[in-house]
Protein backbone atom coordinates (compact mmCIF):
# COMPACT_ATOMS: atom_id res chain seq x y z
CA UNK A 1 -18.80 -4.08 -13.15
CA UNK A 2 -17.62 -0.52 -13.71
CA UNK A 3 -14.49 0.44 -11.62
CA UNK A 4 -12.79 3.28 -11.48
CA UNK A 5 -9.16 3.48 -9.95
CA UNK A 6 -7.24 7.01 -9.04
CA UNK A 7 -3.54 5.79 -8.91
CA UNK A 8 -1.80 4.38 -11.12
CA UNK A 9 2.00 3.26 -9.18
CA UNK A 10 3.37 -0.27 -9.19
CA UNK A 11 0.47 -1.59 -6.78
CA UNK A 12 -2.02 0.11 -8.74
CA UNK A 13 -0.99 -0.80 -11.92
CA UNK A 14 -1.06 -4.89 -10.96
CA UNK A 15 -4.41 -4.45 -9.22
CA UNK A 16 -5.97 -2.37 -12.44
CA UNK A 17 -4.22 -5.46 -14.60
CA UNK A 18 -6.12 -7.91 -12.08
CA UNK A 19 -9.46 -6.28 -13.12
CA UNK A 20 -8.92 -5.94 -16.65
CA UNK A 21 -8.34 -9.35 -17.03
CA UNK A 22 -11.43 -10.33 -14.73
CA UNK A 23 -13.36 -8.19 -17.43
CA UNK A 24 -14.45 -5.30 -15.41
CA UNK A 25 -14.62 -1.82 -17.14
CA UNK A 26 -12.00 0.23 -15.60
CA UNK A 27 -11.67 3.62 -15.88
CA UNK A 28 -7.95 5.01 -14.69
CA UNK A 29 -6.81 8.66 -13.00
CA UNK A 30 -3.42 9.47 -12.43
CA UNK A 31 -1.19 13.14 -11.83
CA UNK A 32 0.87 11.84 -14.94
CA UNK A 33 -1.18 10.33 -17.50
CA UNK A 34 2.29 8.65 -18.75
CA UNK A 35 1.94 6.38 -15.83
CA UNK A 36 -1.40 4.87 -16.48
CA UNK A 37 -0.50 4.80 -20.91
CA UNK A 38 0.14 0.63 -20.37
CA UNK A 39 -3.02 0.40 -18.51
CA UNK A 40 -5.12 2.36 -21.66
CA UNK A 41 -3.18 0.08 -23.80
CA UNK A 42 -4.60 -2.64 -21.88
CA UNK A 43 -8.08 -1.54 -22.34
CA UNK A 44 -8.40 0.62 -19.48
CA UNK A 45 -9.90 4.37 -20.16
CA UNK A 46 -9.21 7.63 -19.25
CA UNK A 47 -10.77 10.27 -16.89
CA UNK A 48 -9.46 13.77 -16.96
CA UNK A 49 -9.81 13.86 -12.97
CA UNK A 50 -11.06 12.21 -9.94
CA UNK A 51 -14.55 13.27 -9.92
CA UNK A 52 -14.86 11.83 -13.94
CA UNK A 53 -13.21 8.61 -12.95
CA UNK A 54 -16.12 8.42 -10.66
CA UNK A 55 -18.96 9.35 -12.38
CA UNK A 56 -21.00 6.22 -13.26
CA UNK A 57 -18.88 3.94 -11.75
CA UNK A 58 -20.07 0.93 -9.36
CA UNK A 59 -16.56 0.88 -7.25
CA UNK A 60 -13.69 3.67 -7.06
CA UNK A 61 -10.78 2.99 -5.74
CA UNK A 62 -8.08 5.04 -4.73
CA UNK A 63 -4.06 4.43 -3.78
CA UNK A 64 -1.99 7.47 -3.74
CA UNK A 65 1.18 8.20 -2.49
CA UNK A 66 0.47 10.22 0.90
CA UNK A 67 -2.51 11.57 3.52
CA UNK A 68 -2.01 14.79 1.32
CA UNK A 69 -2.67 12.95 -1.66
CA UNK A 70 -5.84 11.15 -0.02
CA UNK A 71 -7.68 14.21 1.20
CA UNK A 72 -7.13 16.28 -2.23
CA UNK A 73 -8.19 13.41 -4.09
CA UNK A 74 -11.22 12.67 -1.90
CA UNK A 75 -11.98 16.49 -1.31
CA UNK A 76 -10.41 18.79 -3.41
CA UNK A 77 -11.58 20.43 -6.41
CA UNK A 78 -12.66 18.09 -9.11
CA UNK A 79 -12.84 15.12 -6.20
CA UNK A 80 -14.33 12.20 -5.61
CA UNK A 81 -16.63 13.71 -3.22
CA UNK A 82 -18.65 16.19 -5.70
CA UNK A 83 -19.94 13.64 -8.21
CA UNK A 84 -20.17 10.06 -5.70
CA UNK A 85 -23.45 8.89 -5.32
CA UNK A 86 -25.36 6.73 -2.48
CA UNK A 87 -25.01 3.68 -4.84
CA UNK A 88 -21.77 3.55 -4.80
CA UNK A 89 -18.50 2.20 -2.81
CA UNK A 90 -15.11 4.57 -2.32
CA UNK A 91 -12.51 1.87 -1.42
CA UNK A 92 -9.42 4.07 -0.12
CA UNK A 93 -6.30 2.05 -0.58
CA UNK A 94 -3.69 4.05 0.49
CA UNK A 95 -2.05 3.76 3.96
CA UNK A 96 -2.50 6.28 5.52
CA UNK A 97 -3.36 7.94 8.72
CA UNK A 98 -6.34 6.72 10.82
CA UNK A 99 -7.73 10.05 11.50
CA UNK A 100 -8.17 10.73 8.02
CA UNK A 101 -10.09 7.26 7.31
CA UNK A 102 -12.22 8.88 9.82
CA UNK A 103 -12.47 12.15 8.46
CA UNK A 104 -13.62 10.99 5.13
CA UNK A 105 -16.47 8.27 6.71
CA UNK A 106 -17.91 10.55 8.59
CA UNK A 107 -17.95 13.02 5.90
CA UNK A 108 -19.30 10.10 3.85
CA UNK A 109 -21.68 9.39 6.46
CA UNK A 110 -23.26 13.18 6.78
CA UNK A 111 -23.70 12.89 2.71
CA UNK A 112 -25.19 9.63 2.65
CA UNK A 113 -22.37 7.86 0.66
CA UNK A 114 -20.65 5.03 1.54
CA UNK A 115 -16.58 4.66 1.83
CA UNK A 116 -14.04 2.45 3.44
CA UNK A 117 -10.13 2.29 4.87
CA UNK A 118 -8.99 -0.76 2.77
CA UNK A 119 -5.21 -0.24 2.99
CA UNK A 120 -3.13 -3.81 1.92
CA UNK A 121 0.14 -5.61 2.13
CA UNK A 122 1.19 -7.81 -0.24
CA UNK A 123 3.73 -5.66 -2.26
CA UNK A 124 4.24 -5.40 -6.01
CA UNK A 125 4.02 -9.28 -5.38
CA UNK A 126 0.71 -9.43 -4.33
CA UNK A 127 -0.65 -7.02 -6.41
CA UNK A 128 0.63 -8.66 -9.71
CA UNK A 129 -0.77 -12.19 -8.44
CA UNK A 130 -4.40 -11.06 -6.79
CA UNK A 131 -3.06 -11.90 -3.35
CA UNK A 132 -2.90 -8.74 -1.33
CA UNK A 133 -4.09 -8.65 2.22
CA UNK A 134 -6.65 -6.37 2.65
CA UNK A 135 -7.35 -4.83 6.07
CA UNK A 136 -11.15 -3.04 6.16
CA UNK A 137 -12.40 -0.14 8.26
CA UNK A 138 -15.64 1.16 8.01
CA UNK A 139 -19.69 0.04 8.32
CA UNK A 140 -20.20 -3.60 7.39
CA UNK A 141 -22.69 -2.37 4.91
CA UNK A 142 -19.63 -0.71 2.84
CA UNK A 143 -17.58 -4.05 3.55
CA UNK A 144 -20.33 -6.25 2.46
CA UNK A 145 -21.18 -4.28 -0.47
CA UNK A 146 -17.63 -4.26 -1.49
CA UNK A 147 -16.41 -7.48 -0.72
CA UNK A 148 -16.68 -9.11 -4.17
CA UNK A 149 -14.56 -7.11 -6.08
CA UNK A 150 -12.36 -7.01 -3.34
CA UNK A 151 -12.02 -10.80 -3.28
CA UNK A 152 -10.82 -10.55 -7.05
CA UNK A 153 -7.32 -9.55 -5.74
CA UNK A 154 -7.15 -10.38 -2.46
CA UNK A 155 -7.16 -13.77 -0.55
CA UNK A 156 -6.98 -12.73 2.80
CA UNK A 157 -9.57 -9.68 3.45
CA UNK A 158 -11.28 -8.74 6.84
CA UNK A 159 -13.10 -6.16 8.34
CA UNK A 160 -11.70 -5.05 11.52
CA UNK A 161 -14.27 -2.04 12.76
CA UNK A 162 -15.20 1.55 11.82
CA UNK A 163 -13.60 3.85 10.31
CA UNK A 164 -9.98 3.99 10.39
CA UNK A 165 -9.67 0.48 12.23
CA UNK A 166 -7.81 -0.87 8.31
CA UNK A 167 -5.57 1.63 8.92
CA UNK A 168 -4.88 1.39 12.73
CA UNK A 169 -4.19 -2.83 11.44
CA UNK A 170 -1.79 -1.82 8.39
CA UNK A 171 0.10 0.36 11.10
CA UNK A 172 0.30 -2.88 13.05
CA UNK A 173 1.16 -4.94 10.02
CA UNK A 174 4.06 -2.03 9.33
CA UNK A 175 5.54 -2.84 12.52
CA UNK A 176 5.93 -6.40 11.83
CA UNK A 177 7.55 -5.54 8.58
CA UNK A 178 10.12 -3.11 10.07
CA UNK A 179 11.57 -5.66 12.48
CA UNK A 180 12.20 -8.31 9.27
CA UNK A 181 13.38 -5.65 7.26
CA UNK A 182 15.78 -4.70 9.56
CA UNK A 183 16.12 -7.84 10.53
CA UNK A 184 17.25 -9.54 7.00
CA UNK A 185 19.27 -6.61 6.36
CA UNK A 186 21.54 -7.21 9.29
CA UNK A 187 21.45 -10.68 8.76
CA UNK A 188 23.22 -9.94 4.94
CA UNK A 189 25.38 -7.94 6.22
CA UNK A 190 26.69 -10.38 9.34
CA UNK A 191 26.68 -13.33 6.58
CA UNK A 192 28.27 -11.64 4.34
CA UNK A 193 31.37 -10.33 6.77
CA UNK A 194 31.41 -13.96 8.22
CA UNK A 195 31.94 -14.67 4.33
CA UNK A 196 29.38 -17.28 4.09
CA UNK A 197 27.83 -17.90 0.77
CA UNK A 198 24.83 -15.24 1.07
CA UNK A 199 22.72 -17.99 -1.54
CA UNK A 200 22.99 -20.79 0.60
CA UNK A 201 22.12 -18.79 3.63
CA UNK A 202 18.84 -18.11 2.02
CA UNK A 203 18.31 -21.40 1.09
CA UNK A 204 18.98 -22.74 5.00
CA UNK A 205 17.20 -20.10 6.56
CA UNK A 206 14.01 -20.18 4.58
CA UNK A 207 13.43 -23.42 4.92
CA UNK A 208 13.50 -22.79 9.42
CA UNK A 209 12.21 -20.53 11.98
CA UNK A 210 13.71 -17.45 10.31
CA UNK A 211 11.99 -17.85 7.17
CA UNK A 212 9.56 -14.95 6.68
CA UNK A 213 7.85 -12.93 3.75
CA UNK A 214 10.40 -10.34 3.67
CA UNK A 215 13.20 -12.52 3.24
CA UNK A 216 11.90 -14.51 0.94
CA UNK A 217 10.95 -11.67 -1.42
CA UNK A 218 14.01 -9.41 -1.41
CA UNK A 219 16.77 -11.33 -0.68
CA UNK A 220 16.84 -12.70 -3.61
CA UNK A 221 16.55 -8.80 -5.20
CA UNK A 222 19.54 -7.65 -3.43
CA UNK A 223 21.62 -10.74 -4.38
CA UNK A 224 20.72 -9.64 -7.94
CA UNK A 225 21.61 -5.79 -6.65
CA UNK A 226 17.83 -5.20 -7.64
CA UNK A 227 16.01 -2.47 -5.88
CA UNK A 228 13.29 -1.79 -7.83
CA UNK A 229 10.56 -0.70 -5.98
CA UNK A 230 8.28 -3.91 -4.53
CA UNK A 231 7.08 -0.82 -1.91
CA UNK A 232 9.07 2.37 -2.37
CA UNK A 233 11.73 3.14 0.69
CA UNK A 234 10.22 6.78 1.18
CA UNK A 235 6.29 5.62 1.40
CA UNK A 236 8.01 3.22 3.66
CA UNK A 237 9.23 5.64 5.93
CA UNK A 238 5.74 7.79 5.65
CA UNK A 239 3.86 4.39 6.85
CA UNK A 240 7.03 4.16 10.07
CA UNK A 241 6.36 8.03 10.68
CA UNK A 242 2.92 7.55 10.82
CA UNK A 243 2.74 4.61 13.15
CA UNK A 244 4.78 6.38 15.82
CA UNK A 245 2.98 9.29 15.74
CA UNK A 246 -0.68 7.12 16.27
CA UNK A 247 2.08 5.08 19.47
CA UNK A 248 2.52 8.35 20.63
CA UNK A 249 -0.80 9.65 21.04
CA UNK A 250 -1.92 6.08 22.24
CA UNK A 251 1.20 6.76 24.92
CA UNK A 252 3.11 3.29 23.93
CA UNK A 253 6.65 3.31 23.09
CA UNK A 254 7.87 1.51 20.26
CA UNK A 255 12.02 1.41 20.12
CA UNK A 256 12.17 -1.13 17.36
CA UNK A 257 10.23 0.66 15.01
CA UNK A 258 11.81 4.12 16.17
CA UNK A 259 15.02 3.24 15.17
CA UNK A 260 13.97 1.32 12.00
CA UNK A 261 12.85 4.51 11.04
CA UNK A 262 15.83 6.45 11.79
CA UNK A 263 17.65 3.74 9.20
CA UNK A 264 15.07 4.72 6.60
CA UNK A 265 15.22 8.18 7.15
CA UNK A 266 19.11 8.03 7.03
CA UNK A 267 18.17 5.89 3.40
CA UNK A 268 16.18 8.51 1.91
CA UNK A 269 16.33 11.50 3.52
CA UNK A 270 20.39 11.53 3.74
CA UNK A 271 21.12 8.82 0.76
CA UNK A 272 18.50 10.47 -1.72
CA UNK A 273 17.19 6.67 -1.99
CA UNK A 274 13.20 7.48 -1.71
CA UNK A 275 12.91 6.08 -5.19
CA UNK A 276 14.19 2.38 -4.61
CA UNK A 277 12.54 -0.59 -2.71
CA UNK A 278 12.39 -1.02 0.47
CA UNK A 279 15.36 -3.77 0.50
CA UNK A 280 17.46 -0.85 -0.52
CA UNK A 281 18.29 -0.73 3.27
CA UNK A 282 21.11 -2.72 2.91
CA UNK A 283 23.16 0.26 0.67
CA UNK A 284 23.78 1.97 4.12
CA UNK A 285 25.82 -1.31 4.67
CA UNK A 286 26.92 -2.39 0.96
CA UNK A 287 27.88 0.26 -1.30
């Protein structure tokens, strides 16, 4: 098949790798070619902007950094939009808002092309290893259509509804991730005062009821002082920012995630930490 991919970060970059090896032709945008040189060097190729990455192409897929990003990309002078055909699939990765997914479908929909919300979770993890969750918005024709490829580097993938739906259920999934975040954070942080040895309490707990994905994946990053992106801390809080704002126009309160986002935005708004992973919450605590 002929894919092409706009974004070219650490999720992109492992999901690109993924199709590459599958032997898809994959043709690669990014604002910085720099980023996407190991890709080319891979066999990937080149296209000057989005609408050339999607000329000709059977899939394009998109994961950007914020809703900005998405609606330039999709929209904006040399975009997806002015050279997508009927024939096609747009697969928008990025999380982003839901009324944007919506935006873009029924723009989609008026212009007889097809598109879907297929934000993930998974991490740099996932991407690397063709095991993202994939969460799917949009008409089942789309879904159905796209569903192969999407297989190729996901093992969990489901279609939840129309538009915006995959990004109403990444919001959801966000929430979940901001209580174990903040969750093994202040579990370091008590272990580590009660001067406990911070190995073996990973060892103990992930083997009982407090084992969880998070854990698993970063504790053993901090204890190495690595925070190296897996998910950057400032698209992090974007995804937090965003979910409150859909709570708040859905009139639910959400506490938890409120003040896990007031941690974040003390991390990289205050800290100037944007740039590291999202286990970087723990500096606020450990210098």
């Amino acid at each position: 098949m002929k894919i092409g991919f706009v974004g070219t970060g650490v999720m992109g970059t492992g999901i690109v790798n993924n199709f590459l090896k599958a032997g898809h032709d994959v043709t690669v945008y990014s604002r910085t070619k720099s980023k996407a040189q190991p890709l080319i060097d891979n066999g990937a190729s080149w296209g000057d902007t989005p609408a050339a990455v999607t000329s000709g192409q059977d899939f394009v897929f998109t994961m950007v950094g914020y809703p900005k990003d998405v609606e330039d990309v999709y929209m904006g002078e040399n975009g997806i939009f002015s050279t997508a055909t009927p024939d096609q699939v747009l697969i928008e990765m990025t999380t982003s808002t839901p009324s944007l997914a919506i935006k873009l479908g029924h723009y989609a929909d008026e212009h007889n092309l097809k598109i879907i919300d297929a934000p993930v979770s998974g991490g740099d993890v996932g991407a690397k290893n063709a095991t993202l969750t994939i969460m799917v918005g949009g008409t089942d024709a789309g879904f159905q259509q796209a569903l192969p490829v999407l297989n190729q580097i996901g093992q969990q993938v489901k279609r939840f509804g129309d538009y915006g739906s995959g990004q109403h259920t990444k919001m959801a999934n966000q929430i979940m991730i901001a209580g174990t975040m903040t969750g093994l954070t202040e579990m370091l942080v008590y272990a580590k005062a009660a001067k406990l040895d911070l190995s073996e309490v990973l060892d103990t707990l992930s083997s009982g009821a407090a084992d969880n994905w998070s854990m698993d994946n970063y504790v053993p990053r901090i204890l190495k002082q690595d925070y190296t992106p897996g998910f950057f801390a400032k698209h992090f809080l974007k995804d937090l920012r965003i979910t409150l704002d859909e709570a708040d126009k859905m009139d639910i309160p959400l506490p938890a995630t409120e003040k896990a986002k007031e941690l974040y935005e003390q991390l990289v708004d205050e800290e100037k930490l944007g740039n590291d992973g999202t286990q970087a919450l723990v500096k606020l605590w450990w210098s």
